[in-house]
Every structure is written in C-alpha cells, then in structure tokens.
C-alpha atoms as a PDB file:
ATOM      1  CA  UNK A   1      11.365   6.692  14.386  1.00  0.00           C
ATOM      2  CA  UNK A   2      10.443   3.183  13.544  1.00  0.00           C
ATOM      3  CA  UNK A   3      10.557   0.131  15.898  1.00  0.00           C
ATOM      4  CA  UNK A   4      13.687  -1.312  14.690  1.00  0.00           C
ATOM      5  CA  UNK A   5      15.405   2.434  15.322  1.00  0.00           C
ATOM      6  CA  UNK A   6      14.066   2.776  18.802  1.00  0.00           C
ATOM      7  CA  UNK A   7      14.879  -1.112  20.092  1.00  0.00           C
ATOM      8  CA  UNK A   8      18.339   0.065  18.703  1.00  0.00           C
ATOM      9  CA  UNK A   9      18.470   2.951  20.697  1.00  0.00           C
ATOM     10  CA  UNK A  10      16.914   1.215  23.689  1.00  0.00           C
ATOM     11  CA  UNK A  11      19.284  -1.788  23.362  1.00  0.00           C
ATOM     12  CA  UNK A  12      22.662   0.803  22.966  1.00  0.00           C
ATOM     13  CA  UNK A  13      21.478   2.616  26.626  1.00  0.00           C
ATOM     14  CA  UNK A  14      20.857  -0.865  28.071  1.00  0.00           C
ATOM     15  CA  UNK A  15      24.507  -1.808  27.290  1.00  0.00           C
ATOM     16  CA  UNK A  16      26.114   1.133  28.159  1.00  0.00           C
ATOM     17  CA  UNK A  17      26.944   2.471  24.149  1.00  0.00           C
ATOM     18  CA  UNK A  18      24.563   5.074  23.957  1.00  0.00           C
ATOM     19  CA  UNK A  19      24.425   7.843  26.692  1.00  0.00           C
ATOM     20  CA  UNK A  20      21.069   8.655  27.933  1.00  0.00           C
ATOM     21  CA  UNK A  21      21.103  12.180  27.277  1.00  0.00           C
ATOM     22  CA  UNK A  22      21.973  11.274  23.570  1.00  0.00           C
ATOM     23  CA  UNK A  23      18.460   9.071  23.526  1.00  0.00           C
ATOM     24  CA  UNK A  24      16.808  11.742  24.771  1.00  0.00           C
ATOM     25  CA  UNK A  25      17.912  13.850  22.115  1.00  0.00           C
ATOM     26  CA  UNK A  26      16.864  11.063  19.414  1.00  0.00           C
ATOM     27  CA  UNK A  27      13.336  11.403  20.684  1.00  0.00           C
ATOM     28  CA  UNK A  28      13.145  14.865  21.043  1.00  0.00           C
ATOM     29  CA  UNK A  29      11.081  14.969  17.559  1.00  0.00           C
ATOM     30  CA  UNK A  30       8.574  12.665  19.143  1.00  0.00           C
ATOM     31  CA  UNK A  31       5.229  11.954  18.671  1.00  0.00           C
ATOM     32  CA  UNK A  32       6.044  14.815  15.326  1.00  0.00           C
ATOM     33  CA  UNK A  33       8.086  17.747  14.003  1.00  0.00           C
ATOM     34  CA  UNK A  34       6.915  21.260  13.400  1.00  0.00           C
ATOM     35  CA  UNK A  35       7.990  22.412  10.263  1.00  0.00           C
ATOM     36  CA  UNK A  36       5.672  25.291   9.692  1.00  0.00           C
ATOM     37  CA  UNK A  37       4.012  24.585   7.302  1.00  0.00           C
ATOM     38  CA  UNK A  38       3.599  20.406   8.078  1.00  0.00           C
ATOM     39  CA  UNK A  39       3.596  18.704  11.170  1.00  0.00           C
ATOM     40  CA  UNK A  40       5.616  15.482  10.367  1.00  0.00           C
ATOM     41  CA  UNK A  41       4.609  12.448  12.366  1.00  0.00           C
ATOM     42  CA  UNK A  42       7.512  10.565  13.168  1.00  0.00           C
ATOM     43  CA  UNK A  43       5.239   8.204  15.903  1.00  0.00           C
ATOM     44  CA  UNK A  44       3.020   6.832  12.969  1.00  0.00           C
ATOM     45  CA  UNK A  45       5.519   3.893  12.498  1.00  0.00           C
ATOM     46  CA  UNK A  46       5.645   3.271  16.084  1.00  0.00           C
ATOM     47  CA  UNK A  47       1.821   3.207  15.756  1.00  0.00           C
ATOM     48  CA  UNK A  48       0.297   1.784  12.585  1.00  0.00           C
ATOM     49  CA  UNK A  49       3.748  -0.341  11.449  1.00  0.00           C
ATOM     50  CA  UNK A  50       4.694   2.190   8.704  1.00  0.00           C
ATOM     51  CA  UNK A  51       6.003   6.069   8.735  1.00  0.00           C
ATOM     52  CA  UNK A  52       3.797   8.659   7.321  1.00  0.00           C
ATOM     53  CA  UNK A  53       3.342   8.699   3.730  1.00  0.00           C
ATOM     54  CA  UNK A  54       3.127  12.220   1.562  1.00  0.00           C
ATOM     55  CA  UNK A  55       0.245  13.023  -0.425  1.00  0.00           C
ATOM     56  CA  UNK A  56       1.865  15.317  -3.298  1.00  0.00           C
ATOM     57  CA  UNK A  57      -1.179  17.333  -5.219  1.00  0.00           C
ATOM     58  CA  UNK A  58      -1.718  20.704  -3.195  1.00  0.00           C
ATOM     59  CA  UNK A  59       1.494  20.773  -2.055  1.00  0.00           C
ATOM     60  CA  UNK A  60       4.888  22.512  -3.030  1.00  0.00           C
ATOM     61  CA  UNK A  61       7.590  20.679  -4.271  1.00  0.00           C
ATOM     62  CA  UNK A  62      10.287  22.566  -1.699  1.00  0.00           C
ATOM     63  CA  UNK A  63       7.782  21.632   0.707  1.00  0.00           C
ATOM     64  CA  UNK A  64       7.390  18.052  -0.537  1.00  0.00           C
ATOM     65  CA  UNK A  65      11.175  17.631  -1.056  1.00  0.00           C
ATOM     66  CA  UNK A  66      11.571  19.175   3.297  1.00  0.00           C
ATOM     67  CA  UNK A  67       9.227  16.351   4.060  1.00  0.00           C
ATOM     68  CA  UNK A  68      10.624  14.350   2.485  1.00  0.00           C
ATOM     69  CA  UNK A  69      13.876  14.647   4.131  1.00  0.00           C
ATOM     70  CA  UNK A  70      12.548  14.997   7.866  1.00  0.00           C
ATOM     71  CA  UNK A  71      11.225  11.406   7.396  1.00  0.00           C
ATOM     72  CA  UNK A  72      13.997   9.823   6.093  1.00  0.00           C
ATOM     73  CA  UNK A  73      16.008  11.105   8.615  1.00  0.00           C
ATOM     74  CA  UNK A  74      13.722   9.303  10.934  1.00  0.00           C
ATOM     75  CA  UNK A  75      12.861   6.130   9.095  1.00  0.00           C
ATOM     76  CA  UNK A  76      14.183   4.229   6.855  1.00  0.00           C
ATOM     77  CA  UNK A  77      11.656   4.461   4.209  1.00  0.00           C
ATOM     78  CA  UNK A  78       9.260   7.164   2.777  1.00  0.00           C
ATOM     79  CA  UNK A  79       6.322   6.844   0.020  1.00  0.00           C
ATOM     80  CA  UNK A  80       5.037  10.040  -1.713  1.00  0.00           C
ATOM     81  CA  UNK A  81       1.907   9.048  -3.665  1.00  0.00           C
ATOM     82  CA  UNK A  82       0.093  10.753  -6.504  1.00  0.00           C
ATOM     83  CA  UNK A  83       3.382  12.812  -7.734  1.00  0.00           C
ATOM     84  CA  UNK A  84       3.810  13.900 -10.761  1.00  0.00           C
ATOM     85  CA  UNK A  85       7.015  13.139 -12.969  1.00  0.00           C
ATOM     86  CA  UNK A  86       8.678  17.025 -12.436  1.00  0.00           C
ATOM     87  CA  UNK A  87       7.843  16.347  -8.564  1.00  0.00           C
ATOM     88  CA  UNK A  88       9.874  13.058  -8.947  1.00  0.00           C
ATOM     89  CA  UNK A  89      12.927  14.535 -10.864  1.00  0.00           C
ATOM     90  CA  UNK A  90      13.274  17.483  -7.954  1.00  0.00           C
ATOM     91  CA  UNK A  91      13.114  14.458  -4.999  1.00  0.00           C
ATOM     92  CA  UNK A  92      15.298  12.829  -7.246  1.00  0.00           C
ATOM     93  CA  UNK A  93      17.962  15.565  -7.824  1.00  0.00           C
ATOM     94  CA  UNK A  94      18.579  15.798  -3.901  1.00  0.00           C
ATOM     95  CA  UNK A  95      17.760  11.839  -3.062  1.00  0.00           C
ATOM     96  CA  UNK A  96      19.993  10.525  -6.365  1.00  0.00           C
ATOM     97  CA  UNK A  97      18.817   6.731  -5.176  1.00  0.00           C
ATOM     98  CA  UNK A  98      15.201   7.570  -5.177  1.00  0.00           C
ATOM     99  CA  UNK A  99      12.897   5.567  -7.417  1.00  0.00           C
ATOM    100  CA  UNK A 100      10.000   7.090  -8.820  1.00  0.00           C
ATOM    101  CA  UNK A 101       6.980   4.475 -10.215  1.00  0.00           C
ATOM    102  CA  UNK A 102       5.245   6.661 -12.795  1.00  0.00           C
ATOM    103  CA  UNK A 103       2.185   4.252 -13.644  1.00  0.00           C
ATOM    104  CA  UNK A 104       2.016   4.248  -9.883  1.00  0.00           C
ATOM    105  CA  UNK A 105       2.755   8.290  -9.600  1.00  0.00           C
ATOM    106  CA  UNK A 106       4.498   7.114  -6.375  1.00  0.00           C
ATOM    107  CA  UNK A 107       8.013   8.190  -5.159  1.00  0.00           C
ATOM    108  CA  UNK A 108      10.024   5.343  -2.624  1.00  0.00           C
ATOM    109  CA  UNK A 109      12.767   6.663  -0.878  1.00  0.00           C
ATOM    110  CA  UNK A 110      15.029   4.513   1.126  1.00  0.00           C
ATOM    111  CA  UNK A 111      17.683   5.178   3.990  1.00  0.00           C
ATOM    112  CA  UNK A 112      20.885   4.644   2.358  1.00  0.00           C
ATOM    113  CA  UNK A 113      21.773   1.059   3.437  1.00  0.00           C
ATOM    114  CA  UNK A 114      18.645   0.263   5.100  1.00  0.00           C
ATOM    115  CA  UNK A 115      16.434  -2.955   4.932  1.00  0.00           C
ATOM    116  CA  UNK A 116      12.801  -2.308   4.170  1.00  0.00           C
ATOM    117  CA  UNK A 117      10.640  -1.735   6.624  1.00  0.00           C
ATOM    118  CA  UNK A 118       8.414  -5.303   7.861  1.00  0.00           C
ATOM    119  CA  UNK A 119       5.892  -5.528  10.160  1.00  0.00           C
ATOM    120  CA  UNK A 120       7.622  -8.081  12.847  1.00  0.00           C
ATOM    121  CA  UNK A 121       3.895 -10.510  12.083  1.00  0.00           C
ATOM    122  CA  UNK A 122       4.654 -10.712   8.496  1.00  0.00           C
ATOM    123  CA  UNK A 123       3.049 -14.089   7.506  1.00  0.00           C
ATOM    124  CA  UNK A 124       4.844 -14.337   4.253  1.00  0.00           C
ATOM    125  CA  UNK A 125       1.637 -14.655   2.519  1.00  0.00           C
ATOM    126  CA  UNK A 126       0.856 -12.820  -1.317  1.00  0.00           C
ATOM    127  CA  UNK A 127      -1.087 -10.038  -1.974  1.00  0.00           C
ATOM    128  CA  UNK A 128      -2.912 -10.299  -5.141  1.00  0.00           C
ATOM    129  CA  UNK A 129      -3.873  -7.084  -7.251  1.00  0.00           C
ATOM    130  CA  UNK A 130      -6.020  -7.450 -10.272  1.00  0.00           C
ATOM    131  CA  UNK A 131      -7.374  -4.912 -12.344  1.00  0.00           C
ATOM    132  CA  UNK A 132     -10.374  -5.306 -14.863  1.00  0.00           C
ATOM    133  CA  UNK A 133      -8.960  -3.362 -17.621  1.00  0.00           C
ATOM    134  CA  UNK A 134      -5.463  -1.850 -18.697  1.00  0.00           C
ATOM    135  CA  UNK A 135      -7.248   2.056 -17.962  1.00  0.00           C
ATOM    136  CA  UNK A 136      -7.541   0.788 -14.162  1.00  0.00           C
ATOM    137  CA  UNK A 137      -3.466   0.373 -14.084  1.00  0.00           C
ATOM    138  CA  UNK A 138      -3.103   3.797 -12.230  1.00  0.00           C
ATOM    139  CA  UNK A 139      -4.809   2.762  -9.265  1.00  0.00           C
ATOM    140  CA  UNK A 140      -3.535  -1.151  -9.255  1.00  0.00           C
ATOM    141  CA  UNK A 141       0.136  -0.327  -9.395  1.00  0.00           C
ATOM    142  CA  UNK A 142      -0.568   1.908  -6.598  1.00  0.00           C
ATOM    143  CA  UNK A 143      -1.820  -0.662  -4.767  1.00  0.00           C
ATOM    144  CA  UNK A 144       0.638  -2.825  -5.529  1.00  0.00           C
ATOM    145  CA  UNK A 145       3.885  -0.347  -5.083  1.00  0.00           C
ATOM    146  CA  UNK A 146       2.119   0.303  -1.220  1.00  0.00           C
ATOM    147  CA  UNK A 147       1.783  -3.182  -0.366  1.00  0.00           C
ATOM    148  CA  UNK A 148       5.352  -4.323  -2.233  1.00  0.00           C
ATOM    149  CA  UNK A 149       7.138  -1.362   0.269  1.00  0.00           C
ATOM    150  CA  UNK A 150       5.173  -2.172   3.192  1.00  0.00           C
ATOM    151  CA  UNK A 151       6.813  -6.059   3.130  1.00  0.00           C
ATOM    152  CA  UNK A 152       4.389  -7.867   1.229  1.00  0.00           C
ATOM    153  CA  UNK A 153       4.835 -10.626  -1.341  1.00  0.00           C
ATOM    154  CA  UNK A 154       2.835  -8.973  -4.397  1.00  0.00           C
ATOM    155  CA  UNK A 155       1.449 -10.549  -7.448  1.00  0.00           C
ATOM    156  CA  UNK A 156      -0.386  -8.923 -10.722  1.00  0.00           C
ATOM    157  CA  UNK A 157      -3.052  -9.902 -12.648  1.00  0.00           C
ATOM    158  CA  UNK A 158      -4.227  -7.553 -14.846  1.00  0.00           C
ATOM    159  CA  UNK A 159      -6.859  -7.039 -17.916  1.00  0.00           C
ATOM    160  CA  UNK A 160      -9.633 -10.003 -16.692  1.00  0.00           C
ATOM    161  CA  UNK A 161     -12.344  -7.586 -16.380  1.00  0.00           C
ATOM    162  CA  UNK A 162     -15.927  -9.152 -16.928  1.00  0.00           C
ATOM    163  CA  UNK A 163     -16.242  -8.882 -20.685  1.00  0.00           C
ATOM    164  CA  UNK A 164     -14.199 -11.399 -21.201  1.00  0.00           C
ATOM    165  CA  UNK A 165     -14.406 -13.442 -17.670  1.00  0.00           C
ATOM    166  CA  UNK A 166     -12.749 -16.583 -19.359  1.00  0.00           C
ATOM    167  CA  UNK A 167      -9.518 -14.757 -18.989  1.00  0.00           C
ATOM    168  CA  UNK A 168      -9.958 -14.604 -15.151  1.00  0.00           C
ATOM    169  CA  UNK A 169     -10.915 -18.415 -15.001  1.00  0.00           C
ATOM    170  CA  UNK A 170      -7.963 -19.433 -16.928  1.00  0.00           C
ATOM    171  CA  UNK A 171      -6.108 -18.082 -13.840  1.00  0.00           C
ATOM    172  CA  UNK A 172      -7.809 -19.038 -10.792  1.00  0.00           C
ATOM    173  CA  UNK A 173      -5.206 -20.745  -9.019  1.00  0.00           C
ATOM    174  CA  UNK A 174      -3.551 -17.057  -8.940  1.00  0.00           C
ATOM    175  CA  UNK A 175      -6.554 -16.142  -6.755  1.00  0.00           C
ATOM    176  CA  UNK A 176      -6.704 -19.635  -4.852  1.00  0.00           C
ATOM    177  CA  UNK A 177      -3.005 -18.949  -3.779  1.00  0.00           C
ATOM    178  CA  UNK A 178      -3.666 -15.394  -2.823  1.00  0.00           C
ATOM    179  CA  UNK A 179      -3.764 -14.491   1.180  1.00  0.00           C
ATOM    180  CA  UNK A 180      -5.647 -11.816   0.358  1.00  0.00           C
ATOM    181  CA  UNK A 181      -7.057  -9.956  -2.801  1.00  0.00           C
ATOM    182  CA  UNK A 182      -7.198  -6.404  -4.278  1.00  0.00           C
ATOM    183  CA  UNK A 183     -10.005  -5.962  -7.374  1.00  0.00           C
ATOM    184  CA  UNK A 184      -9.737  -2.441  -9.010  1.00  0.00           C
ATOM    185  CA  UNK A 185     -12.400  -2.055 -11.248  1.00  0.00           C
ATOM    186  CA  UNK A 186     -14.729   0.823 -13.341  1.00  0.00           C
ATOM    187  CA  UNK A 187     -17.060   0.864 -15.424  1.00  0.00           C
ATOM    188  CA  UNK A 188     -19.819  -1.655 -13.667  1.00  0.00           C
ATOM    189  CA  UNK A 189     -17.642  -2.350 -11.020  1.00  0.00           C
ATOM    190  CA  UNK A 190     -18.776  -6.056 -11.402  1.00  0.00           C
ATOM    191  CA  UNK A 191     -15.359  -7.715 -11.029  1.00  0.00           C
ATOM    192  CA  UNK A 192     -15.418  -7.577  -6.865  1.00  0.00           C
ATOM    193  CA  UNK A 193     -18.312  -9.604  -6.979  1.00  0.00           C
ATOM    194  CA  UNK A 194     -16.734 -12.329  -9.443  1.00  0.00           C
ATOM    195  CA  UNK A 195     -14.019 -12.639  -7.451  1.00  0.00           C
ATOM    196  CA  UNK A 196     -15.376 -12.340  -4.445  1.00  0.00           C
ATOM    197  CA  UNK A 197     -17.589 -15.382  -5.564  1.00  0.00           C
ATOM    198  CA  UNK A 198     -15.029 -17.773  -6.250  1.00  0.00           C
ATOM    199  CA  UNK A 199     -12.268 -17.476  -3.339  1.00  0.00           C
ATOM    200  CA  UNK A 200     -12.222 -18.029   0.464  1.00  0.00           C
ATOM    201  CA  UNK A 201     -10.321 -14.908   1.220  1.00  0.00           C
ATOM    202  CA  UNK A 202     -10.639 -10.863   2.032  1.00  0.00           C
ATOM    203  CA  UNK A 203     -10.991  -8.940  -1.209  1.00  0.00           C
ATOM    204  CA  UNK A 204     -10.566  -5.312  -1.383  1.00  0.00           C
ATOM    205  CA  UNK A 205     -12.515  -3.420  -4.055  1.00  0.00           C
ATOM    206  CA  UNK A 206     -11.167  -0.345  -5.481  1.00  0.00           C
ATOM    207  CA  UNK A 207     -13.968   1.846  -7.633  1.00  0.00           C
ATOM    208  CA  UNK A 208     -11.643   3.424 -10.239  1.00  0.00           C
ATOM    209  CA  UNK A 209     -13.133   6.620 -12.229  1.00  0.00           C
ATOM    210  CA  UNK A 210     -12.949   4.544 -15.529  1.00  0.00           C
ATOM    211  CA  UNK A 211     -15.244   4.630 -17.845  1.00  0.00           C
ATOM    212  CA  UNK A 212     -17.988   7.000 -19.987  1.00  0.00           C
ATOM    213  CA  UNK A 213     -19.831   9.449 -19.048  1.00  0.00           C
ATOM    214  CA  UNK A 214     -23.034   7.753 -17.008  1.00  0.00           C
ATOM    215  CA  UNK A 215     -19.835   5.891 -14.401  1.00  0.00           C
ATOM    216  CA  UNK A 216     -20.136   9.449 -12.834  1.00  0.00           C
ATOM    217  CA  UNK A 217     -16.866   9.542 -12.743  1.00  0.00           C
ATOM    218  CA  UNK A 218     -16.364   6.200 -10.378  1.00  0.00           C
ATOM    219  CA  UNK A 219     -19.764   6.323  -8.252  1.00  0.00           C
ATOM    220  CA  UNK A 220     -21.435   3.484 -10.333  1.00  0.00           C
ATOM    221  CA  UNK A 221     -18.719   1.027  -9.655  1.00  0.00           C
ATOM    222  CA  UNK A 222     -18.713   2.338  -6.132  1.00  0.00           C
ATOM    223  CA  UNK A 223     -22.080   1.612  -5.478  1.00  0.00           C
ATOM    224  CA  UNK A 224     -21.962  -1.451  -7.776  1.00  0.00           C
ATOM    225  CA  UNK A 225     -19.602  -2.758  -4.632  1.00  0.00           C
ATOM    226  CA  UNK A 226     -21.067  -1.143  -1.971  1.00  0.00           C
ATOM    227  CA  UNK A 227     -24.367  -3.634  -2.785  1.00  0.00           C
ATOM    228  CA  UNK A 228     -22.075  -6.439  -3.407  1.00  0.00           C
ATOM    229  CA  UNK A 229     -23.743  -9.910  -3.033  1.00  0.00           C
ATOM    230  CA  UNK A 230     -20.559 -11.989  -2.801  1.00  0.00           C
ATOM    231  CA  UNK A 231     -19.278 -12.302   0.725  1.00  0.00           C
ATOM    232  CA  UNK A 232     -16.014 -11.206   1.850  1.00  0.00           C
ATOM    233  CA  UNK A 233     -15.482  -8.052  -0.039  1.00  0.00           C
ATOM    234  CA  UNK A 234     -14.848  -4.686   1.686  1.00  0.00           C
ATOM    235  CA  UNK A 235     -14.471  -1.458  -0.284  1.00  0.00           C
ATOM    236  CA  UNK A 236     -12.078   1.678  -0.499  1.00  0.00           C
ATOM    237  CA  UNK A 237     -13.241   4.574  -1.609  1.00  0.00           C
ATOM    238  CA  UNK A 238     -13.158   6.214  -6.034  1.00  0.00           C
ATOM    239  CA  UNK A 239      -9.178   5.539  -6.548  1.00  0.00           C
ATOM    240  CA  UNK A 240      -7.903   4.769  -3.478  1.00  0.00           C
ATOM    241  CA  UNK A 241      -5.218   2.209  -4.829  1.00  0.00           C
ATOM    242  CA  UNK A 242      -2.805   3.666  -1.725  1.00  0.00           C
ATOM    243  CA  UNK A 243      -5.382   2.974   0.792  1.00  0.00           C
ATOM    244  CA  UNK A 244      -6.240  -1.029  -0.306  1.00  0.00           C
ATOM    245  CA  UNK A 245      -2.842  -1.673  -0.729  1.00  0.00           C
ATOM    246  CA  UNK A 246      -2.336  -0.586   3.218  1.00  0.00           C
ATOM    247  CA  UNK A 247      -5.208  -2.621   4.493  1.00  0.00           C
ATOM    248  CA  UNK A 248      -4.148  -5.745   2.072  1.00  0.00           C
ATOM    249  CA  UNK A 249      -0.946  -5.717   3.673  1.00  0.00           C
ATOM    250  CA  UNK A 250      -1.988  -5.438   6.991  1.00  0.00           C
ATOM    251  CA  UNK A 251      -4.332  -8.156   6.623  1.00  0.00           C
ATOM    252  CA  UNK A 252      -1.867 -10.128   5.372  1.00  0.00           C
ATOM    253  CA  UNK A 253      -0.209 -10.344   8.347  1.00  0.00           C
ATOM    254  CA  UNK A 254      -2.616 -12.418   9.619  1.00  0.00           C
ATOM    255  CA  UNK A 255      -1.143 -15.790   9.985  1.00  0.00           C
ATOM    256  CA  UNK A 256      -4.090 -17.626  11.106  1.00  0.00           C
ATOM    257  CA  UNK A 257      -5.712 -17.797   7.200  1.00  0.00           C
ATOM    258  CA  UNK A 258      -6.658 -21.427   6.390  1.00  0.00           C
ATOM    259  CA  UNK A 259      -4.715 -22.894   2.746  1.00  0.00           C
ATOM    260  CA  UNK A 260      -7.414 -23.053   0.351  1.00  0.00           C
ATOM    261  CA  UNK A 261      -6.909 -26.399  -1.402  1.00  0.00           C
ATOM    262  CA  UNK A 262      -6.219 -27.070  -5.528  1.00  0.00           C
ATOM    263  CA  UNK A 263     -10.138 -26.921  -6.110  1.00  0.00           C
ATOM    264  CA  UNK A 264     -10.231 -23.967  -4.361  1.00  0.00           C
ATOM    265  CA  UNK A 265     -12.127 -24.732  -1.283  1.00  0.00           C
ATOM    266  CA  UNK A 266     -10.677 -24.340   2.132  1.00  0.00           C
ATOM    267  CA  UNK A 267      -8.085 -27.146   3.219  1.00  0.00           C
ATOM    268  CA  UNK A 268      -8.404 -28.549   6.629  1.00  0.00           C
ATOM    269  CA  UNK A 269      -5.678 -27.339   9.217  1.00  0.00           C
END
C-alpha cells in the first residue's frame, strides 16, 4: 500500500464511494503479509517512500515470482535486484510487461496502468552515476536502474577512472550540474576522492570487487574511501549499487541544494 493508494482509499470513504468495511478490508494486509515462507511488507512505502524491494540469490524462483505478485498487488511498482536472466524469464512468463535490466541483474515490475512511484518532495534535481571503468558497470547500472524507478532524473558517465583523469575533466560540467553524485569504483578506489574534490555536492562511493588479486576482492577500494580526504563523500558498502542509488535519490529530494555556478563553485541564492 503506497501513499497515493491509501489517500485514494481515504478520499473514496470521505465521499461516500467506498464503504468502510471495504477499507478495512484493503488494510487488512497491513503493516505485512504472511506468506510462509516471507513476510511481505506492504507498510515500507508508507514508511521509507518506496515498497519493499526483493533480493533474488538464496531464494526460489516460485518463491520470488509469489513475492513478487503480493507486492504488486499492493503497489504499483516492484524491483527484484541481483536476478539472474532464467529468474527474469519465469517473472516474465507470468508478468508479460515486466522488464528485466541484465547489466543491472534487476527486474521492474509495474501495475498495469500505473504511474511510477515519486516521492511527493521530488526536487527534480539529477542523479549522477559514474563508474571508473567499464568492469564497474554491474554495480553503476544498479545504481542507476534504483534511482531511475524511485523518480529520479538519472545521468551516466562512465569509463573516467583515474588512469586517464583527463577524460573526467573533459566532463565536469556533468558533475557541476549534478544534485547529487554516485562514484563506483575498484581497484584503488581513488575516483571518490577526485570527485569528491572538485564538486559542492553529496557523493556516494560504491567499492566494487574489481580488480586483481591484492583488491581483496573490493576491501582496498573500500578502505581507500573509508580514509577519504575530500569532503562530502559517504560510502556504501563492496557492491552495493542498490543501496547508493536509494540514498542518492532520497537525497535528491532535498530542495534546499544551492546551484553551483559555470566554474563550478557555489552560486549565491
């Protein structure tokens, strides 16, 4: 049950269309659902401005695909991250319209008809995601897919990793225009800091598990942003594209962020 569903429901027994005992039979799945096997919180729109979104790996795909279908039938939009292409052909077998990202590895599945869910404080602003190298695509375009189906305005700029920083300077008015900015990086992890150092806005570093064999498997760029110098920068944890694109989005509903001016310092309000 999202907000837009219950004001709708609220609105129909304020003007007489919807019978109160009917309501009360909306809501009976509220604050979740026991399925058995997965308790399916229907209140998490209500609460954090999105419903709950299914992590695939350990779990069946019946299980996935009943999920699945309690949600929908209760929002009007579902993620399923980290699935795997066979997961995304059985969702898409019963939910025909469902689209399946596969550099993402995320299923979206939309309420036939339905708008896309927006936080009401959407600012309008863009969420940037960049990505140091083409290997750290994974974990960017599932940053990017989360924020896009949350409501934000989403931009890409990929392959500008460190090695060859002249191909992030040639596009810094991408991260001057940004409201707020998501840097997945492996290897050295170094790329958070760049950016970091050259805008006035929240950046989001993702460690990805990129790189040879000394990374250990994402902990050096973790700790490389952990001990960030740059100001600004706040960190997810070892591929957690899903979780920075939720927080970029949310902060992007902030409406309050000063314009950052054509040289790229702040602009006076």
């Amino acid at each position: 049950m999202d907000a837009a569903r219950l004001r709708a429901l609220l609105e129909g027994v304020k003007a007489g269309d919807v019978r109160v005992d009917d309501a009360l039979a909306s809501l009976k799945t509220l604050p979740y659902e026991d399925l058995g096997f997965a308790k399916v919180d229907h209140h998490r729109s209500l609460r954090n401005g999105f419903p709950e979104v299914i992590y695939c790996p350990g779990k069946t795909t019946p299980h996935i695909i009943d999920i699945v279908g309690r949600i929908i039938a209760n929002s009007r939009k579902v993620l399923a991250s980290r699935a795997e292409p066979a997961v995304a052909d059985a969702v898409r077998e019963v939910y025909p319209h469902a689209v399946y990202h596969p550099m993402a590895r995320m299923i979206v599945v939309s309420g036939v008809g339905e708008d896309p869910p927006v936080l009401e404080t959407s600012s309008g602003g863009t969420v940037l995601i960049v990505s140091a190298g083409t290997a750290d695509l994974p974990v960017a375009e599932e940053a990017a897919v989360t924020a896009h189906e949350m409501g934000s305005n989403v931009r890409r700029l990929y392959d500008v990793g460190v090695a060859g920083i002249h191909r992030l300077l040639t596009n810094q008015n991408q991260l001057f225009d940004a409201n707020v900015i998501v840097v997945a990086a492996g290897m050295e992890g170094a790329l958070a800091s760049v950016v970091g150092g050259l805008v006035a806005r929240p950046v989001i570093a993702v460690p990805t598990s990129v790189g040879y064999g000394a990374n250990f498997h994402g902990l050096s760029a973790l700790l490389t942003m952990l001990n960030s110098c740059a100001t600004g920068i706040g960190v997810v944890n070892i591929d957690n594209g899903f979780g920075a694109g939720f927080l970029a989005h949310l902060i992007n509903q902030n409406p309050h962020l000063p314009p950052i001016a054509a040289d790229g310092e702040v602009a006076p309000i």
